[in-house]
N, C-alpha and C. Protein backbone atom coordinates (compact mmCIF):
# COMPACT_ATOMS: atom_id res chain seq x y z
N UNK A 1 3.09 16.35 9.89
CA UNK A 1 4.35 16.41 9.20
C UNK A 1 4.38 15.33 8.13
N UNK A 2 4.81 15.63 6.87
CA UNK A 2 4.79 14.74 5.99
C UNK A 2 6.30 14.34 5.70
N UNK A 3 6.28 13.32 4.78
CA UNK A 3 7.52 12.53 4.90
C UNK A 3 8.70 13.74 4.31
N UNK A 4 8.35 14.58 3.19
CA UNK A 4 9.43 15.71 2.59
C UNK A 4 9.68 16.48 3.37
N UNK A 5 8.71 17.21 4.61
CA UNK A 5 8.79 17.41 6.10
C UNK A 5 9.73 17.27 6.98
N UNK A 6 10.14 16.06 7.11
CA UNK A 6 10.90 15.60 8.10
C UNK A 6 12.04 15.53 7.63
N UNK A 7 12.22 15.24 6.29
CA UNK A 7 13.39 15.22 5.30
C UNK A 7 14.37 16.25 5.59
N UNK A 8 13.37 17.11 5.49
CA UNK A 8 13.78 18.73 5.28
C UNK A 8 14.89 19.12 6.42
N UNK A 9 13.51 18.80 7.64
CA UNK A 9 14.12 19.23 9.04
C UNK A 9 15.01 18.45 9.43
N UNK A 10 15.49 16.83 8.89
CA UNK A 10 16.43 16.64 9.62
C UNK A 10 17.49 17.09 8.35
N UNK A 11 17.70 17.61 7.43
CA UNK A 11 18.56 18.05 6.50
C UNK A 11 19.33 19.25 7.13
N UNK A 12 17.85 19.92 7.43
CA UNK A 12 18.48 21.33 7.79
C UNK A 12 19.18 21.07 9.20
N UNK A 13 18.81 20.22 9.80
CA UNK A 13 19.21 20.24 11.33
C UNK A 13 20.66 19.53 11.14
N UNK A 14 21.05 18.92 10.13
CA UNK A 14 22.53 17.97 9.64
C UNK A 14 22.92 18.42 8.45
N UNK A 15 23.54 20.16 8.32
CA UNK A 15 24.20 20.74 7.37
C UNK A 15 25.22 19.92 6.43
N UNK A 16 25.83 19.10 7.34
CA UNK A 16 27.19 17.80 6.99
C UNK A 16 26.47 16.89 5.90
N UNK A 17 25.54 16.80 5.94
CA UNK A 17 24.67 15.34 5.14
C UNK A 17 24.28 16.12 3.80
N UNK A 18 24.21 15.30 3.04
CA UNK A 18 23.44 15.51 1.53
C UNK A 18 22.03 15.20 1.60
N UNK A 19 21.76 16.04 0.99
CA UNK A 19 19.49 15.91 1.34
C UNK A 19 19.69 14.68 0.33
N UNK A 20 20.15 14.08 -0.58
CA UNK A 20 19.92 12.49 -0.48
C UNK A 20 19.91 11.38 -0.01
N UNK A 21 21.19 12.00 0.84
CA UNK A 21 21.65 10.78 1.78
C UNK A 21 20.49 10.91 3.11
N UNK A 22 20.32 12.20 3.46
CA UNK A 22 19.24 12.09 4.12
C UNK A 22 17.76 11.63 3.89
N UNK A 23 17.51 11.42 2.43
CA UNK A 23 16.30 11.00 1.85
C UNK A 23 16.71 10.00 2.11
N UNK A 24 17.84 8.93 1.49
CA UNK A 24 17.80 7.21 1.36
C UNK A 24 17.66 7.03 3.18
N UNK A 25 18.04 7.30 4.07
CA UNK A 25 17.96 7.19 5.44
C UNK A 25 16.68 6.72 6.22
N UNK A 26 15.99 8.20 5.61
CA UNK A 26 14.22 8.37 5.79
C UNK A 26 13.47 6.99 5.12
N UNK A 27 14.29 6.93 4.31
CA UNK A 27 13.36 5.68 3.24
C UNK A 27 13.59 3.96 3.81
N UNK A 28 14.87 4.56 4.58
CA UNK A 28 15.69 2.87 4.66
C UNK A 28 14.95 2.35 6.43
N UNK A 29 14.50 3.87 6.91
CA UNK A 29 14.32 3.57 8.58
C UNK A 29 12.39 3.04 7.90
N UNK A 30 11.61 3.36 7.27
CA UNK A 30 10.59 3.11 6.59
C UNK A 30 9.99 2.07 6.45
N UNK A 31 11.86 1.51 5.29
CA UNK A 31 11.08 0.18 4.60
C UNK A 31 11.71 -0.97 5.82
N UNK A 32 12.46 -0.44 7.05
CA UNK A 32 13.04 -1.63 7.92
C UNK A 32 11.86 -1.56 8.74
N UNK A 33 11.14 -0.54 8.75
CA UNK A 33 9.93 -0.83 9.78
C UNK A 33 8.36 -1.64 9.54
N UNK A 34 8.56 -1.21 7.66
CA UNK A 34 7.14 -1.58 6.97
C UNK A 34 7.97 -3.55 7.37
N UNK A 35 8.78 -3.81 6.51
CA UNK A 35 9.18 -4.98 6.48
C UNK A 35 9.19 -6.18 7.44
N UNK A 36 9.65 -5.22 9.08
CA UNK A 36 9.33 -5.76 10.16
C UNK A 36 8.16 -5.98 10.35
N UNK A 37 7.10 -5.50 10.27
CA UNK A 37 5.64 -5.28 10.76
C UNK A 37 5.27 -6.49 9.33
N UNK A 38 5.57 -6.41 8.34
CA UNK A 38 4.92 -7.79 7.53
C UNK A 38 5.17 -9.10 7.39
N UNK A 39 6.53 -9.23 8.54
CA UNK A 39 7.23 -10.34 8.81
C UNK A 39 6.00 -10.84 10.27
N UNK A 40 5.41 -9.89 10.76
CA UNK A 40 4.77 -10.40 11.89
C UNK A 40 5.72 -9.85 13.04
N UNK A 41 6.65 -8.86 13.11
CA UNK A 41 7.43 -8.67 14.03
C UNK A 41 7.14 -7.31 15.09
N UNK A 42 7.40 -7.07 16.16
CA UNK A 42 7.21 -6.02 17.00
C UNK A 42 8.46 -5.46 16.47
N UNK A 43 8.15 -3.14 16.16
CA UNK A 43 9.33 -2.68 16.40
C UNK A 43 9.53 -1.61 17.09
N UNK A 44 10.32 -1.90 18.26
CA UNK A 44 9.18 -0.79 19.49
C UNK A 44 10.36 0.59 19.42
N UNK A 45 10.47 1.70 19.63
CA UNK A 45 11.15 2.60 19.61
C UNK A 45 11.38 3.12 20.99
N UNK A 46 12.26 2.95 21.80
CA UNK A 46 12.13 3.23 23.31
C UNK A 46 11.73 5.15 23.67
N UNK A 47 10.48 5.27 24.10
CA UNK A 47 10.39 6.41 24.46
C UNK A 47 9.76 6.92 23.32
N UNK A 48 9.58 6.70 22.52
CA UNK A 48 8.27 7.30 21.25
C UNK A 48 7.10 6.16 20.99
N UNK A 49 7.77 4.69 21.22
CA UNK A 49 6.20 4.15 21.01
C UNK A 49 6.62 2.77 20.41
N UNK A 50 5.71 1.82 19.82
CA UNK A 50 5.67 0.66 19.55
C UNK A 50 4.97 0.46 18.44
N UNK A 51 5.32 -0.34 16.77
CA UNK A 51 4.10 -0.68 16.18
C UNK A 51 4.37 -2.32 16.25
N UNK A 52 3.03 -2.55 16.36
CA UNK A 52 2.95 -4.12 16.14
C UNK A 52 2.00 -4.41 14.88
N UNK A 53 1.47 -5.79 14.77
CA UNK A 53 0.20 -6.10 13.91
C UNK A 53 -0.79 -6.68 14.71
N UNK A 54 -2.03 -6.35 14.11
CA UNK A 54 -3.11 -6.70 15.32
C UNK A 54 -3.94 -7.70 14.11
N UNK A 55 -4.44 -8.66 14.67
CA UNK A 55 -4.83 -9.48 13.34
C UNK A 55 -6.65 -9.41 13.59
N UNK A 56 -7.35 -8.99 12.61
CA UNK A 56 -8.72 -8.84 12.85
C UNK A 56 -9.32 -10.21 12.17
N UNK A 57 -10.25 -10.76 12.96
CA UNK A 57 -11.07 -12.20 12.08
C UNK A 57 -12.25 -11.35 11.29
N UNK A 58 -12.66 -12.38 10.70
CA UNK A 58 -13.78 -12.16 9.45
C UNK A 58 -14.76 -11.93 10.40
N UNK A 59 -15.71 -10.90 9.47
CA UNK A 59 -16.91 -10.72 10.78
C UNK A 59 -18.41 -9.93 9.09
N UNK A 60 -19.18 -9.83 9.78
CA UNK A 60 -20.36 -9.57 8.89
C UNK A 60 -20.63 -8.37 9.25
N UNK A 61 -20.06 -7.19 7.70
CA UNK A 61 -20.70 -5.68 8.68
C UNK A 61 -21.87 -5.25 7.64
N UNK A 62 -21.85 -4.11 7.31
CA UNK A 62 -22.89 -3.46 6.57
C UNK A 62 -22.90 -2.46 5.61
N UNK A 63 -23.06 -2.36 4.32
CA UNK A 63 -22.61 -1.43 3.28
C UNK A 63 -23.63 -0.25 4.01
N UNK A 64 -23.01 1.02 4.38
CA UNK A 64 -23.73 1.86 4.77
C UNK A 64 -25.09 2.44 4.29
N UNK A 65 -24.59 2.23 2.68
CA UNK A 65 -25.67 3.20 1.81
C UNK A 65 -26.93 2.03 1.81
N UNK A 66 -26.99 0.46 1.63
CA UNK A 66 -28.28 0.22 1.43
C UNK A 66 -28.14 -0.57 2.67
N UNK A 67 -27.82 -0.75 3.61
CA UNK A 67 -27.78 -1.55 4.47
C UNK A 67 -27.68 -2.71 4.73
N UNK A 68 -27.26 -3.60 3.48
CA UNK A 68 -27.03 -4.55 3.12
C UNK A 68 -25.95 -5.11 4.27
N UNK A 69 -26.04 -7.11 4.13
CA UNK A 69 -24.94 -7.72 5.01
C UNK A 69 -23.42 -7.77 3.70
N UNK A 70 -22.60 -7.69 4.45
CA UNK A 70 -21.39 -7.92 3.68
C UNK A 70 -20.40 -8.87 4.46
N UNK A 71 -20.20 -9.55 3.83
CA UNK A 71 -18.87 -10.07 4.66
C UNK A 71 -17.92 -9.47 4.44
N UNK A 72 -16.73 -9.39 5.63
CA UNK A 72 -15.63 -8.95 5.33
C UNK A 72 -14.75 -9.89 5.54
N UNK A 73 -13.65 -9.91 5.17
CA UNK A 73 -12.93 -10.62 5.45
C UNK A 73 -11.61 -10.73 6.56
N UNK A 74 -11.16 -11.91 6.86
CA UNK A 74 -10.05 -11.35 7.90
C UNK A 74 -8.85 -10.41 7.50
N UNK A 75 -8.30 -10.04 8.82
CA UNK A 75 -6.80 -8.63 8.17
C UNK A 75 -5.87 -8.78 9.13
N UNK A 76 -4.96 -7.94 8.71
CA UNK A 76 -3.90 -7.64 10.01
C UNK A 76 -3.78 -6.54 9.44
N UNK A 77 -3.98 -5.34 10.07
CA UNK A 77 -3.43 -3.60 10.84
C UNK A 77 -2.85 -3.27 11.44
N UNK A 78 -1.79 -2.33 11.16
CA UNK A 78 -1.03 -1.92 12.05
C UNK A 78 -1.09 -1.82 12.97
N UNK A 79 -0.83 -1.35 14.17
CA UNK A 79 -1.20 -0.68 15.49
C UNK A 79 0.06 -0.12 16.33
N UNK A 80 -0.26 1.11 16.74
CA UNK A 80 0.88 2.09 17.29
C UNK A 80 0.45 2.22 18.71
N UNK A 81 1.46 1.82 19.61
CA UNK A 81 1.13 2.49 21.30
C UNK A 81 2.46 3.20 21.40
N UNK A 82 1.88 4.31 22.10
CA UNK A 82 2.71 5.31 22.52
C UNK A 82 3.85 4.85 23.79
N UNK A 83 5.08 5.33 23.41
CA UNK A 83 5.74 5.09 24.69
C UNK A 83 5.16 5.96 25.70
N UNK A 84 6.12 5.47 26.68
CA UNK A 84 5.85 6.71 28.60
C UNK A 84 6.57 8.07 28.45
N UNK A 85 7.43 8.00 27.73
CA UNK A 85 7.66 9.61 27.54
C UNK A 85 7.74 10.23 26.43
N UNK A 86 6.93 9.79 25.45
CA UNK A 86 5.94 10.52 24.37
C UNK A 86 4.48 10.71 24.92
N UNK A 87 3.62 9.79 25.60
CA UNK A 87 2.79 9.93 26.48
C UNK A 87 3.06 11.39 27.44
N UNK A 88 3.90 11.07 28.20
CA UNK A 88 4.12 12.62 29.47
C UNK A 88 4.10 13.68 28.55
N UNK A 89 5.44 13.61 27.46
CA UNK A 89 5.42 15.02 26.50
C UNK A 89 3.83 15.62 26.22
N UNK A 90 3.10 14.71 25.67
CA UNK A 90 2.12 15.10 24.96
C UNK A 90 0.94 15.94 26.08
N UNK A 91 1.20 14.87 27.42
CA UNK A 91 0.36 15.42 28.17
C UNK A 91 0.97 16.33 29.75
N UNK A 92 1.71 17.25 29.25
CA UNK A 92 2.41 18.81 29.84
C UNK A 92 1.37 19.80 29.95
């Protein structure tokens, strides 16, 4: 499902709402989640799941094509765990 996707369906599913107001919504639950997650913060959703940041150190990998060493450098990535009853749903 893509983000115009979900737009859609919760538009159509909330006749009462303006598909803008339902766009700024989609956008505002987004940027409170991107924002949380770059503050360093957990934002867990009870029953669909959790994203946090997982912080990776620098490590030495390998350009595939000549096999060369590369360094990479350190990161932080997202990371999503599923809640317990998005887990059960999925596995019915």
């Amino acid at each position: 499902m893509t983000r115009s996707e979900l737009i859609a369906r919760i538009a159509q599913q909330n006749p009462h709402l303006y598909h803008r107001d339902v766009e700024r919504i989609v956008a505002t639950i987004f940027e409170e989640i991107s924002s949380a997650l770059a503050a360093g913060d957990r934002v867990e959703l009870r029953g669909f799941g959790a994203f946090s940041v997982k912080h990776r150190d620098a490590r030495v990998g390998r350009n595939p094509r000549t096999g060369e060493s590369v360094s990479v450098e350190a990161k932080a990535v997202p990371f999503f765990k599923t809640g317990k009853l998005l887990r059960e749903r999925l596995n019915k």
